[in-house]
C-alpha atoms as a PDB file:
ATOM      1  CA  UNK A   1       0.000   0.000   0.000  1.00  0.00           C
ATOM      2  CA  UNK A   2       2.669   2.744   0.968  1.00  0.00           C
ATOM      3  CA  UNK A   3       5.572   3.780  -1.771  1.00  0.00           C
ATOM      4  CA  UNK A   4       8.627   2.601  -1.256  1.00  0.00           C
ATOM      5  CA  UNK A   5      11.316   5.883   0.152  1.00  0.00           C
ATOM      6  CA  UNK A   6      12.696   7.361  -3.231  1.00  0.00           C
ATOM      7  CA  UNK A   7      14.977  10.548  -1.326  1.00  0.00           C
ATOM      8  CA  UNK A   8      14.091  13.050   1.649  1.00  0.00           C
ATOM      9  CA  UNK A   9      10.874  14.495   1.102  1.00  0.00           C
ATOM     10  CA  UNK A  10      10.180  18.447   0.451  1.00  0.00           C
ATOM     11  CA  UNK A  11       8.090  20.751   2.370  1.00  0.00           C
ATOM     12  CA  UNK A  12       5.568  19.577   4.853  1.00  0.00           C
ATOM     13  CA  UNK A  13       2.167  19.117   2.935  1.00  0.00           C
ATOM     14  CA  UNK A  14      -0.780  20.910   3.268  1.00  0.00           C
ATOM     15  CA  UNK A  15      -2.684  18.438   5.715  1.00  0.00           C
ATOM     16  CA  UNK A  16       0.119  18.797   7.847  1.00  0.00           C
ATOM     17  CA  UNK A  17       0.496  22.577   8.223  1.00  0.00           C
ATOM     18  CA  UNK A  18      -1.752  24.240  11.594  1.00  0.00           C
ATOM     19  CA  UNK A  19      -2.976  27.135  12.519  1.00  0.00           C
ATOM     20  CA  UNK A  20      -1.080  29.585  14.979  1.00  0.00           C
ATOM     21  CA  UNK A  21      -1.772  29.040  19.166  1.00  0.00           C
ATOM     22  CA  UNK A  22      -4.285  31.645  20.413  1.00  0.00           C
ATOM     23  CA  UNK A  23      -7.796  31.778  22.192  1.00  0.00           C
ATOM     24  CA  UNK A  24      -8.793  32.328  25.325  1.00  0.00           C
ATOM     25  CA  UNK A  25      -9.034  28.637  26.544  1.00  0.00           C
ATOM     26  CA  UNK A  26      -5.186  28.343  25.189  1.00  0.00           C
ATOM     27  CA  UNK A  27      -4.507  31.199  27.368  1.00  0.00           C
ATOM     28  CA  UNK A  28      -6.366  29.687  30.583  1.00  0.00           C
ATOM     29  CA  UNK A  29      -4.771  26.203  30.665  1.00  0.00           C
ATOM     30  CA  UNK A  30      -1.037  27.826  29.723  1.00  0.00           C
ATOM     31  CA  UNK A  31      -1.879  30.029  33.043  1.00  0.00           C
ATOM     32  CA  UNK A  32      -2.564  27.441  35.258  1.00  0.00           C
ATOM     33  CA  UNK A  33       0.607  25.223  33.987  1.00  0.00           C
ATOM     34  CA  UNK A  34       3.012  28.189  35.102  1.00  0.00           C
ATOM     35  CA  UNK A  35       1.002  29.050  38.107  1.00  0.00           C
ATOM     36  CA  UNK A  36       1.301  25.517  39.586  1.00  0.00           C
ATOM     37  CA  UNK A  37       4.744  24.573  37.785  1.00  0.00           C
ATOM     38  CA  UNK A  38       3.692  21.789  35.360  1.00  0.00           C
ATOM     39  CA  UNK A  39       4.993  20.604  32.434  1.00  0.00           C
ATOM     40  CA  UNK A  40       2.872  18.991  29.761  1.00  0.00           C
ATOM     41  CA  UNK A  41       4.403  16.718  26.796  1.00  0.00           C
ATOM     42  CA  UNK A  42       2.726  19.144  24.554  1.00  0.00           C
ATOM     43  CA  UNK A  43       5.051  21.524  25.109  1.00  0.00           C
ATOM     44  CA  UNK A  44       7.927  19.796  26.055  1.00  0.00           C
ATOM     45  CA  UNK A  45       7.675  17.932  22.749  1.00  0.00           C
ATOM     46  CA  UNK A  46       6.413  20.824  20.868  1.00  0.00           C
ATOM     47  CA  UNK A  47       2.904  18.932  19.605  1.00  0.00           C
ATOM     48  CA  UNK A  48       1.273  20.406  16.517  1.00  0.00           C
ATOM     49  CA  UNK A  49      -1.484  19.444  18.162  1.00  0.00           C
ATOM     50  CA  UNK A  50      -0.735  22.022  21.316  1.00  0.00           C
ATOM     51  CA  UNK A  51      -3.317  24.478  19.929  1.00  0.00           C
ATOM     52  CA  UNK A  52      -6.188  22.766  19.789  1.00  0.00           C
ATOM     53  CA  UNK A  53      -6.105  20.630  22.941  1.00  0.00           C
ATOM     54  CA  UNK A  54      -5.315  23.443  24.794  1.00  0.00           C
ATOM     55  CA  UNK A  55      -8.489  25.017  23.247  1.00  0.00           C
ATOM     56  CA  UNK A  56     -10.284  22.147  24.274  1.00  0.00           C
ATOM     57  CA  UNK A  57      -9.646  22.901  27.511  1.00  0.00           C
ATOM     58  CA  UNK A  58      -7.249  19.892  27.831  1.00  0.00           C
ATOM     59  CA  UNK A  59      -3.429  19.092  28.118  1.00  0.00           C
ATOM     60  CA  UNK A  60      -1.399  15.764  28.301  1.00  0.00           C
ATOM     61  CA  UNK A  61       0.675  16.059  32.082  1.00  0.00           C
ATOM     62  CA  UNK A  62       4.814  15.783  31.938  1.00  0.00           C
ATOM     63  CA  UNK A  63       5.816  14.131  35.583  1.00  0.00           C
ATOM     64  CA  UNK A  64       8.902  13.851  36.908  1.00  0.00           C
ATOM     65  CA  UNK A  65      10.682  16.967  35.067  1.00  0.00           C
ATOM     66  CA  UNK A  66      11.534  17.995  31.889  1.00  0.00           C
ATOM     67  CA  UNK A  67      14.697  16.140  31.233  1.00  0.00           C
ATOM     68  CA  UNK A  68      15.382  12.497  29.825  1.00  0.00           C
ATOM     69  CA  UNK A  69      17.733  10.008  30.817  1.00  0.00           C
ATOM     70  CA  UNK A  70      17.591   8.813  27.169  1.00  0.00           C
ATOM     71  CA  UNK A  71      18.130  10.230  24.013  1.00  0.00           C
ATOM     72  CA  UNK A  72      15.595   8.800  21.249  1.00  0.00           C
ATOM     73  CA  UNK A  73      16.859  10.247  18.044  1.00  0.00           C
ATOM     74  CA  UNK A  74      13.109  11.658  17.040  1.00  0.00           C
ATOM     75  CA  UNK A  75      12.090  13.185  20.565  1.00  0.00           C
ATOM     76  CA  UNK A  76      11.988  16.931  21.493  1.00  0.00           C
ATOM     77  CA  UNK A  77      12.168  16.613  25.196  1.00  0.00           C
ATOM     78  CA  UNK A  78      15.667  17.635  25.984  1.00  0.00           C
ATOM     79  CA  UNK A  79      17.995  14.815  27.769  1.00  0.00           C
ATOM     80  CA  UNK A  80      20.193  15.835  30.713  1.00  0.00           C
ATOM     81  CA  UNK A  81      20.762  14.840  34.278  1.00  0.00           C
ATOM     82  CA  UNK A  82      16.934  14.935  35.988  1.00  0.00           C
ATOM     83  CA  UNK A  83      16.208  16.227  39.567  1.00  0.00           C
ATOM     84  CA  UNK A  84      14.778  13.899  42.313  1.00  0.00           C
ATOM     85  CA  UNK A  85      11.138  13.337  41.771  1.00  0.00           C
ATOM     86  CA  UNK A  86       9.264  15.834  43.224  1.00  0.00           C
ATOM     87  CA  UNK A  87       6.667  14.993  46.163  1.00  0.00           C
ATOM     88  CA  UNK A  88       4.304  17.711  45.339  1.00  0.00           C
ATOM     89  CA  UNK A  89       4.008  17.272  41.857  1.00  0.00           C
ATOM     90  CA  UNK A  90       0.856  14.540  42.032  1.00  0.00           C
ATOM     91  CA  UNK A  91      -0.879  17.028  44.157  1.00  0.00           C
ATOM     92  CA  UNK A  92      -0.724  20.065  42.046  1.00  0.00           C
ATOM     93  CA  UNK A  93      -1.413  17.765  38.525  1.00  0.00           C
ATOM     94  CA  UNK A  94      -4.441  16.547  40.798  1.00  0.00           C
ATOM     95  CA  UNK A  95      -5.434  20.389  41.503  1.00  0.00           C
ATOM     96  CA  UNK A  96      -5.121  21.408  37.841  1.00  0.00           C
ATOM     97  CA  UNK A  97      -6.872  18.473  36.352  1.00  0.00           C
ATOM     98  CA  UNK A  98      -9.638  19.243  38.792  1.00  0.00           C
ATOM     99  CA  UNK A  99      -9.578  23.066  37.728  1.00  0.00           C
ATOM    100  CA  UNK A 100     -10.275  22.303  34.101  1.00  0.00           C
ATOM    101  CA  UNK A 101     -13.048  19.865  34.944  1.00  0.00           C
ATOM    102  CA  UNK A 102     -11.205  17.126  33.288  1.00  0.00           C
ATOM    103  CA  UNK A 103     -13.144  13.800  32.404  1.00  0.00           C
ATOM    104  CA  UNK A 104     -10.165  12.037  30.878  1.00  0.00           C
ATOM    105  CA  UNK A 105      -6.778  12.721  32.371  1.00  0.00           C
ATOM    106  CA  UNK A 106      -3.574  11.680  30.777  1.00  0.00           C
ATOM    107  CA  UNK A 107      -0.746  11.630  32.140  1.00  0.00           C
ATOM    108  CA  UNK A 108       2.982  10.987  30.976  1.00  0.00           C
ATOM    109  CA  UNK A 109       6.481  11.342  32.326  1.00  0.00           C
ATOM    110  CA  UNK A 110       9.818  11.103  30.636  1.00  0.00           C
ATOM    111  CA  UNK A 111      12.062   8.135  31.170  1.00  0.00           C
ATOM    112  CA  UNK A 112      14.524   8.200  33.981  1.00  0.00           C
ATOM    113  CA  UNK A 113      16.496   5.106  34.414  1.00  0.00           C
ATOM    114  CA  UNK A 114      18.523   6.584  37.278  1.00  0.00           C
ATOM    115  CA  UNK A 115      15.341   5.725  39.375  1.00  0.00           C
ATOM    116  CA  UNK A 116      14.787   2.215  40.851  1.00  0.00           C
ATOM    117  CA  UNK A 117      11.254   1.843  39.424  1.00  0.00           C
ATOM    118  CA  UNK A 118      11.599   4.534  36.737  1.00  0.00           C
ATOM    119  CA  UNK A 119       8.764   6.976  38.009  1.00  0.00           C
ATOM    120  CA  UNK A 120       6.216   3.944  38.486  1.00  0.00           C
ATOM    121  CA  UNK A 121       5.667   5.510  42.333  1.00  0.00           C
ATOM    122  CA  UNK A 122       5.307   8.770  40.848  1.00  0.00           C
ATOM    123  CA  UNK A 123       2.724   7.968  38.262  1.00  0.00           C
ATOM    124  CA  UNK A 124       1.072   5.573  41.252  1.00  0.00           C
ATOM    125  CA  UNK A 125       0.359   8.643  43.607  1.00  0.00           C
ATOM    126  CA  UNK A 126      -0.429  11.310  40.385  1.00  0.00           C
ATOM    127  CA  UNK A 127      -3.578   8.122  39.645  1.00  0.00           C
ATOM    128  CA  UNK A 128      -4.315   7.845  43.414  1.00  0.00           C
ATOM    129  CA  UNK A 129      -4.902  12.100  43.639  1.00  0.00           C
ATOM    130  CA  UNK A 130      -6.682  12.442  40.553  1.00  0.00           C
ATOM    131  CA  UNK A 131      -8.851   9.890  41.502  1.00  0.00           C
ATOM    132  CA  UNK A 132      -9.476  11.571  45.103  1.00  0.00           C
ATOM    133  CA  UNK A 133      -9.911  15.122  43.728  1.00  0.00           C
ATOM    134  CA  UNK A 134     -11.992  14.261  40.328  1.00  0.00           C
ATOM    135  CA  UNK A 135     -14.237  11.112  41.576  1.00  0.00           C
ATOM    136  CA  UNK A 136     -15.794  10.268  38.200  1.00  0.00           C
ATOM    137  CA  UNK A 137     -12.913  11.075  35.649  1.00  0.00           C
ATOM    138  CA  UNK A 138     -10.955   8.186  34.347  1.00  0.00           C
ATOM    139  CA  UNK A 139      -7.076   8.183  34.146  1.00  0.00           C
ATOM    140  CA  UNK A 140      -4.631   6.923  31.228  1.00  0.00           C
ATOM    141  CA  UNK A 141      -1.214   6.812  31.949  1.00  0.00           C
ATOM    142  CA  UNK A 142       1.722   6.804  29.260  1.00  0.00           C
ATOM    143  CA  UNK A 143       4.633   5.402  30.457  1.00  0.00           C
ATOM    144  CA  UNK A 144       8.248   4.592  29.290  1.00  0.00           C
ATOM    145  CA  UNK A 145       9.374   0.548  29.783  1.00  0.00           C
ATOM    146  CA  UNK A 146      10.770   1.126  33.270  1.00  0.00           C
ATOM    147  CA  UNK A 147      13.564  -1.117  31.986  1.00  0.00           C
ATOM    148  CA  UNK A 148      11.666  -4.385  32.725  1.00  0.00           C
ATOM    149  CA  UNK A 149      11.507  -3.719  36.414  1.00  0.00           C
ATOM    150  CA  UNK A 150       8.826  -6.508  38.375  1.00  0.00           C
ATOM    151  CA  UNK A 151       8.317  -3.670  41.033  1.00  0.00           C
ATOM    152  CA  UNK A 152       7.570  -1.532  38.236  1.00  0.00           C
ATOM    153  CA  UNK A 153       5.301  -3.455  36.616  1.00  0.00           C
ATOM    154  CA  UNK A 154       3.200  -4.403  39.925  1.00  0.00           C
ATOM    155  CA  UNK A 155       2.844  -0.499  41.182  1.00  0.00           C
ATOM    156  CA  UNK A 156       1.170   0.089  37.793  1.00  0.00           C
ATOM    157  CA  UNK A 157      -1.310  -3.296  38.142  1.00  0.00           C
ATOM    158  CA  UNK A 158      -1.834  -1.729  41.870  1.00  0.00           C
ATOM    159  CA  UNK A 159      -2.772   1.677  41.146  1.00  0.00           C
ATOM    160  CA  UNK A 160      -5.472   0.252  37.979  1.00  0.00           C
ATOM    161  CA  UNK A 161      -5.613   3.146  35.828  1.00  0.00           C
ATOM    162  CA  UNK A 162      -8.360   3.244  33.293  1.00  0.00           C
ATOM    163  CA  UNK A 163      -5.851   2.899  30.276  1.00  0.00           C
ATOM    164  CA  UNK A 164      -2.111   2.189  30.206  1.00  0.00           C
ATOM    165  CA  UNK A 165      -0.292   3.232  27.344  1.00  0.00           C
ATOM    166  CA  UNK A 166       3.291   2.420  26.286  1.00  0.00           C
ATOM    167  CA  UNK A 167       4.485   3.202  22.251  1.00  0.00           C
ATOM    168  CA  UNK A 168       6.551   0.995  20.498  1.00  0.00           C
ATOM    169  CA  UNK A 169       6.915   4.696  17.821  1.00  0.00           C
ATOM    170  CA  UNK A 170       8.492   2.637  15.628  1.00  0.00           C
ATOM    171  CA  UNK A 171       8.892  -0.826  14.151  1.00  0.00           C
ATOM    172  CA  UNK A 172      12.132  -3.165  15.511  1.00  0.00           C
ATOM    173  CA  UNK A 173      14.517  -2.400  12.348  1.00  0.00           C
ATOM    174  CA  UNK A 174      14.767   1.143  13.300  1.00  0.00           C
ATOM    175  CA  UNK A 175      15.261   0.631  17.329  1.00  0.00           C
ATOM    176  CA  UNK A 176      18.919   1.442  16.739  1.00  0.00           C
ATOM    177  CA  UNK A 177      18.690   4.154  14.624  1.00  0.00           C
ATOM    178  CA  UNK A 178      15.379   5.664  16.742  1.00  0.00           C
ATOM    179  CA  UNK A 179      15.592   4.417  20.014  1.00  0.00           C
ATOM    180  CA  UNK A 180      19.155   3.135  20.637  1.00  0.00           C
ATOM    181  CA  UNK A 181      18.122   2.464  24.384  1.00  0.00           C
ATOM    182  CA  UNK A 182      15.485   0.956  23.909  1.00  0.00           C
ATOM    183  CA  UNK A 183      13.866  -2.445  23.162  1.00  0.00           C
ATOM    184  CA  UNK A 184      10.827  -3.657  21.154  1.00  0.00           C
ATOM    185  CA  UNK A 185      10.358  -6.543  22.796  1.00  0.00           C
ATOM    186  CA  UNK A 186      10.808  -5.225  26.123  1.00  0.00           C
ATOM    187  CA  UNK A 187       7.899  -3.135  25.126  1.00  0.00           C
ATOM    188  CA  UNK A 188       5.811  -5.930  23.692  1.00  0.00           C
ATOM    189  CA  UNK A 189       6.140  -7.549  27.189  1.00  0.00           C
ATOM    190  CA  UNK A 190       5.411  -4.759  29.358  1.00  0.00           C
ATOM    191  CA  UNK A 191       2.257  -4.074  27.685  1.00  0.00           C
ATOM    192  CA  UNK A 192       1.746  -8.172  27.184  1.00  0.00           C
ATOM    193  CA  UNK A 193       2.246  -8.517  31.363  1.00  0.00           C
ATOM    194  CA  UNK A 194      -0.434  -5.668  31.868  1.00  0.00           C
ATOM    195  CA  UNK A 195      -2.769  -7.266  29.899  1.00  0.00           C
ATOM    196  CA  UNK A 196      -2.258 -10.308  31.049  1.00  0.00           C
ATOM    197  CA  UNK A 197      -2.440  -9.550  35.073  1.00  0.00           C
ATOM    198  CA  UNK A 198      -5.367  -6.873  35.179  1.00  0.00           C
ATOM    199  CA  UNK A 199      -8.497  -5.857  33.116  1.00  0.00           C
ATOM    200  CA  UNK A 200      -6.801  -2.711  32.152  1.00  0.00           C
ATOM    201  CA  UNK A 201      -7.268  -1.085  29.160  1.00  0.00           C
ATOM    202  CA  UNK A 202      -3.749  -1.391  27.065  1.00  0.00           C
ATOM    203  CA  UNK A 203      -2.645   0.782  24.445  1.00  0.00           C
ATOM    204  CA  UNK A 204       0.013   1.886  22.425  1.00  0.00           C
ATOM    205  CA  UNK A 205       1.219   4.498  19.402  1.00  0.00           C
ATOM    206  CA  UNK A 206       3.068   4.425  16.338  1.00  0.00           C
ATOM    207  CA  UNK A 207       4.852   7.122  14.160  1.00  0.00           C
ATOM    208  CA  UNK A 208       5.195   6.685  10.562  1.00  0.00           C
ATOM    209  CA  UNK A 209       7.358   7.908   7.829  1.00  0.00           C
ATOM    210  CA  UNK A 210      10.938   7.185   9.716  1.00  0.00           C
ATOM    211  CA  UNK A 211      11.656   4.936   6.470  1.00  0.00           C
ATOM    212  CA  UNK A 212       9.412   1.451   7.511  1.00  0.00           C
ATOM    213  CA  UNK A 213       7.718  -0.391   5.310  1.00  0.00           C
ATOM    214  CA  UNK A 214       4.129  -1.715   5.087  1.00  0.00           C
ATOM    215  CA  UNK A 215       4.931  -5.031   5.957  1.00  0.00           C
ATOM    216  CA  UNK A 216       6.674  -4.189   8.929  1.00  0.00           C
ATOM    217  CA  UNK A 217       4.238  -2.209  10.069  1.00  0.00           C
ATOM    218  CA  UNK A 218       1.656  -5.025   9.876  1.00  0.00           C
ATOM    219  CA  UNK A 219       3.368  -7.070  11.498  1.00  0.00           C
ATOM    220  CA  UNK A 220       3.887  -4.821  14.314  1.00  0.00           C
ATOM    221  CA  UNK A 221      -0.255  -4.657  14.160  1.00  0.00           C
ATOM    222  CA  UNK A 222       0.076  -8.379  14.744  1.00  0.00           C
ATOM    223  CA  UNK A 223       2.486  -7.685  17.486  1.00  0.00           C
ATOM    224  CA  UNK A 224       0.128  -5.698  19.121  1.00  0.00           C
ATOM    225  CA  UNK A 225      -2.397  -7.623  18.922  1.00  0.00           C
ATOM    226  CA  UNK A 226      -0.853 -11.148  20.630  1.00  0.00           C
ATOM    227  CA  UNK A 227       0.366  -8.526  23.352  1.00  0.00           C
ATOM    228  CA  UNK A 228      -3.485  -7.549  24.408  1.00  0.00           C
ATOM    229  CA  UNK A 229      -3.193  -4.087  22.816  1.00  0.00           C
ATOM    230  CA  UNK A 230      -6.750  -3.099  22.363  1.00  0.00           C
ATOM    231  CA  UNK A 231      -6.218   0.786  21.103  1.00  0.00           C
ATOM    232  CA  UNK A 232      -3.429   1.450  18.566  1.00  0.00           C
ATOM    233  CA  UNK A 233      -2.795   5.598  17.650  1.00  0.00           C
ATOM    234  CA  UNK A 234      -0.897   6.052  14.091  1.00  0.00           C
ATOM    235  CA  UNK A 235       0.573   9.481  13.261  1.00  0.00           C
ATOM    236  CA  UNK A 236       2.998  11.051  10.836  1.00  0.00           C
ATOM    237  CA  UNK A 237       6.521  11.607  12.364  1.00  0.00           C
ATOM    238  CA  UNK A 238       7.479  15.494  12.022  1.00  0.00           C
ATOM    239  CA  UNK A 239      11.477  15.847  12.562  1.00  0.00           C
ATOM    240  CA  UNK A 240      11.563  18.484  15.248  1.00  0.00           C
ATOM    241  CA  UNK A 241      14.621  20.144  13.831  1.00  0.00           C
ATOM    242  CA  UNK A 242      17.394  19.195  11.299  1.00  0.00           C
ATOM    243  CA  UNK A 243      19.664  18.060  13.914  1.00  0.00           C
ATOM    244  CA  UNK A 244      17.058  15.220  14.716  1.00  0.00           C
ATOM    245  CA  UNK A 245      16.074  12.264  12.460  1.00  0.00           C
ATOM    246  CA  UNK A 246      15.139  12.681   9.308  1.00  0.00           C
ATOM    247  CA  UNK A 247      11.267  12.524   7.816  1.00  0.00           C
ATOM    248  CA  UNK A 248      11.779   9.486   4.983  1.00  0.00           C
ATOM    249  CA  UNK A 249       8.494  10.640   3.718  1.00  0.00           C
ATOM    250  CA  UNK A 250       5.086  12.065   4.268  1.00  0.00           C
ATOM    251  CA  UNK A 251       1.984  10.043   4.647  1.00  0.00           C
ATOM    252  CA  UNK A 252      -1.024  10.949   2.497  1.00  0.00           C
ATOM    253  CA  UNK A 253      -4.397  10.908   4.862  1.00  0.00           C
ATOM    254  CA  UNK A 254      -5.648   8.184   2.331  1.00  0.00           C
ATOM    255  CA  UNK A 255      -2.535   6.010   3.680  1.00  0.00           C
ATOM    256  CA  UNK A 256      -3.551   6.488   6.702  1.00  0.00           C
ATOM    257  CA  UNK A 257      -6.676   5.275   6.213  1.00  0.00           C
ATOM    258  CA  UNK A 258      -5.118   1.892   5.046  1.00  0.00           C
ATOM    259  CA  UNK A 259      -2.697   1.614   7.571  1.00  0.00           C
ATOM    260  CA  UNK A 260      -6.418   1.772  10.085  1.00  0.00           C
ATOM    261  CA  UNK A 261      -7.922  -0.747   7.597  1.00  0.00           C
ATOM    262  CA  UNK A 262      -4.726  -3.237   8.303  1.00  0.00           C
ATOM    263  CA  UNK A 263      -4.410  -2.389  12.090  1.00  0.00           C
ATOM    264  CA  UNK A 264      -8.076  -3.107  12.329  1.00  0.00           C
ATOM    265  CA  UNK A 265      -7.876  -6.371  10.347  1.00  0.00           C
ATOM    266  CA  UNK A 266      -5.009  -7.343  12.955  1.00  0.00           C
ATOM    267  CA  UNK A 267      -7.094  -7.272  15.751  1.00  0.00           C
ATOM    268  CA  UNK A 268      -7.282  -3.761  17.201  1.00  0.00           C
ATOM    269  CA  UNK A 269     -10.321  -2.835  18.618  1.00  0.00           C
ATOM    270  CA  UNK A 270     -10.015   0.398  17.951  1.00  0.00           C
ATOM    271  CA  UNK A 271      -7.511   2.918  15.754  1.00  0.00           C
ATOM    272  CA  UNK A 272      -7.107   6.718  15.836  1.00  0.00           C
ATOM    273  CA  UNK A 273      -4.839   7.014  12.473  1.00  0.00           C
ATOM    274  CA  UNK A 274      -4.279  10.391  10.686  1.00  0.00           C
ATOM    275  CA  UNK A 275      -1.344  12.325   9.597  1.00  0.00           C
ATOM    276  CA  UNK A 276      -1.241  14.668  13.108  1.00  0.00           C
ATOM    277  CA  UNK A 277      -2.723  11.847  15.380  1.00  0.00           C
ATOM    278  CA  UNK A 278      -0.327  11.479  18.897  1.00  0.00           C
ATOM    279  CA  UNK A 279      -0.511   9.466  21.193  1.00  0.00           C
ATOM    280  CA  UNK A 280      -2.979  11.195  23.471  1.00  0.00           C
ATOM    281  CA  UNK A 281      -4.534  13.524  20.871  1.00  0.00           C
ATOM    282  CA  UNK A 282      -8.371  13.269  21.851  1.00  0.00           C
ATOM    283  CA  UNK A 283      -7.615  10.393  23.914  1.00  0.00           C
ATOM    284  CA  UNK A 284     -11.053  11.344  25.771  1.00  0.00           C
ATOM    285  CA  UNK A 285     -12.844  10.387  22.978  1.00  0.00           C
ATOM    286  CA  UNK A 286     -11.140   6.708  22.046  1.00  0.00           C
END
């Protein structure tokens, strides 16, 4: 279905191109980030999609700071030496969540692996306060592998979010070249035990146009699917700057449309594919 790579594609298309920030929702939920010190992956990872979830009144929450202890080739969120987790940080993503009258929170965190569990506690007490101050909203968590850590693993079972999500982003031929410290696999079984162990809802996100081809990326659907991933998110890949890398090529929607068609036919139960589709881009509504 998709073209084979034929050189480094031109300027972004036109169903890829979005309209400037502004409104007066935009304004309200950037406010109450800076008053109570949050970060959000939408701006730490400079989302095209920052706009119009903030206009929606929503954001996607960034625990445990804004640094990385990795450095995927095709991220925006800066790597560096991250500061001990910080105990009031569950509270005040509780407070803000509650603020906007959230239904669906999501929250995310980068990936430190100089932490024992990598974050799991973190995210465990952020799920625990949400759920305190907003009784009837429902929480999805997005979290890196925690390096195949069993305590790991069980926090997350413990605190029973509504929806875990892990991404694979990318299919195992270009772990090296995308995420050198990372492992598909390792992935595959992390959502695989979840699934497994609990009645929570699993799901996970790909990014397209890093130079895969179609059949790898069905047989990533069929991945998936043996793992117990019920909701798969497919978006175009947008290099954030030249020094990261490379779009192979853009996506038509129409592709996108097939790629659904295939993930579908693998056994998803349900697929949120377009060109500017992330991983928590209207997750309220999957």
């Amino acid at each position: 279905m998709t073209r084979e790579n034929t050189g480094r594609p031109g300027r972004k298309p036109e169903w890829l191109r979005v309209r400037a920030f502004s409104g007066d929702r935009f304004d309200r939920v950037s406010r109450l980030l800076r008053q109570h010190d949050l970060n959000t992956v939408c701006q730490a990872a400079n989302c095209p999609n920052r706009g119009e979830c903030f206009n929606r009144g929503t954001a996607t929450f960034l625990i445990l700071g804004p640094q990385c202890t990795r450095r995927c080739t095709f991220c925006d969120v800066k790597p560096g030496q991250p500061a001990p987790p910080d105990p009031d940080e569950p509270r005040r993503v509780a407070e803000v969540a509650r603020e906007l009258d959230l239904r669906h929170v999501v929250v995310t965190s980068v990936t430190r692996d100089d932490l024992p569990d990598g974050g799991a506690a973190q995210f465990a007490e952020v799920v625990r306060l949400i759920r305190q101050y907003l009784k009837d909203a429902t929480v999805e968590i997005l979290t890196p592998d925690f390096k195949s850590s069993p305590e790991a693993r069980e926090t997350i079972l413990n605190c029973a979010p509504d929806v875990f999500n892990h991404n694979v982003e990318t299919v195992p031929r270009l772990y090296p070249a995308v995420r050198p410290q990372a492992d598909y696999h390792c992935s595959l079984n992390l959502l695989a035990y979840v699934a497994e162990h609990s009645d929570i809802v699993t799901k996970s996100g790909l990014m397209v146009g890093l130079g895969e081809s179609f059949d790898e990326l069905t047989q990533v659907f069929t991945d998936l699917a043996d793992s117990g991933v019920s909701i798969l998110t497919i978006g175009q890949y947008l290099a954030p700057s030249k020094d990261h890398f490379p779009v192979q090529r853009y996506y038509h929607p129409d592709e996108f449309a097939g790629l659904k068609k295939a993930a579908l036919a693998a056994g998803m139960k349900k697929v949120h594919s377009a060109p500017l589709v992330r991983s928590s881009y209207k997750a309220d509504l999957l």
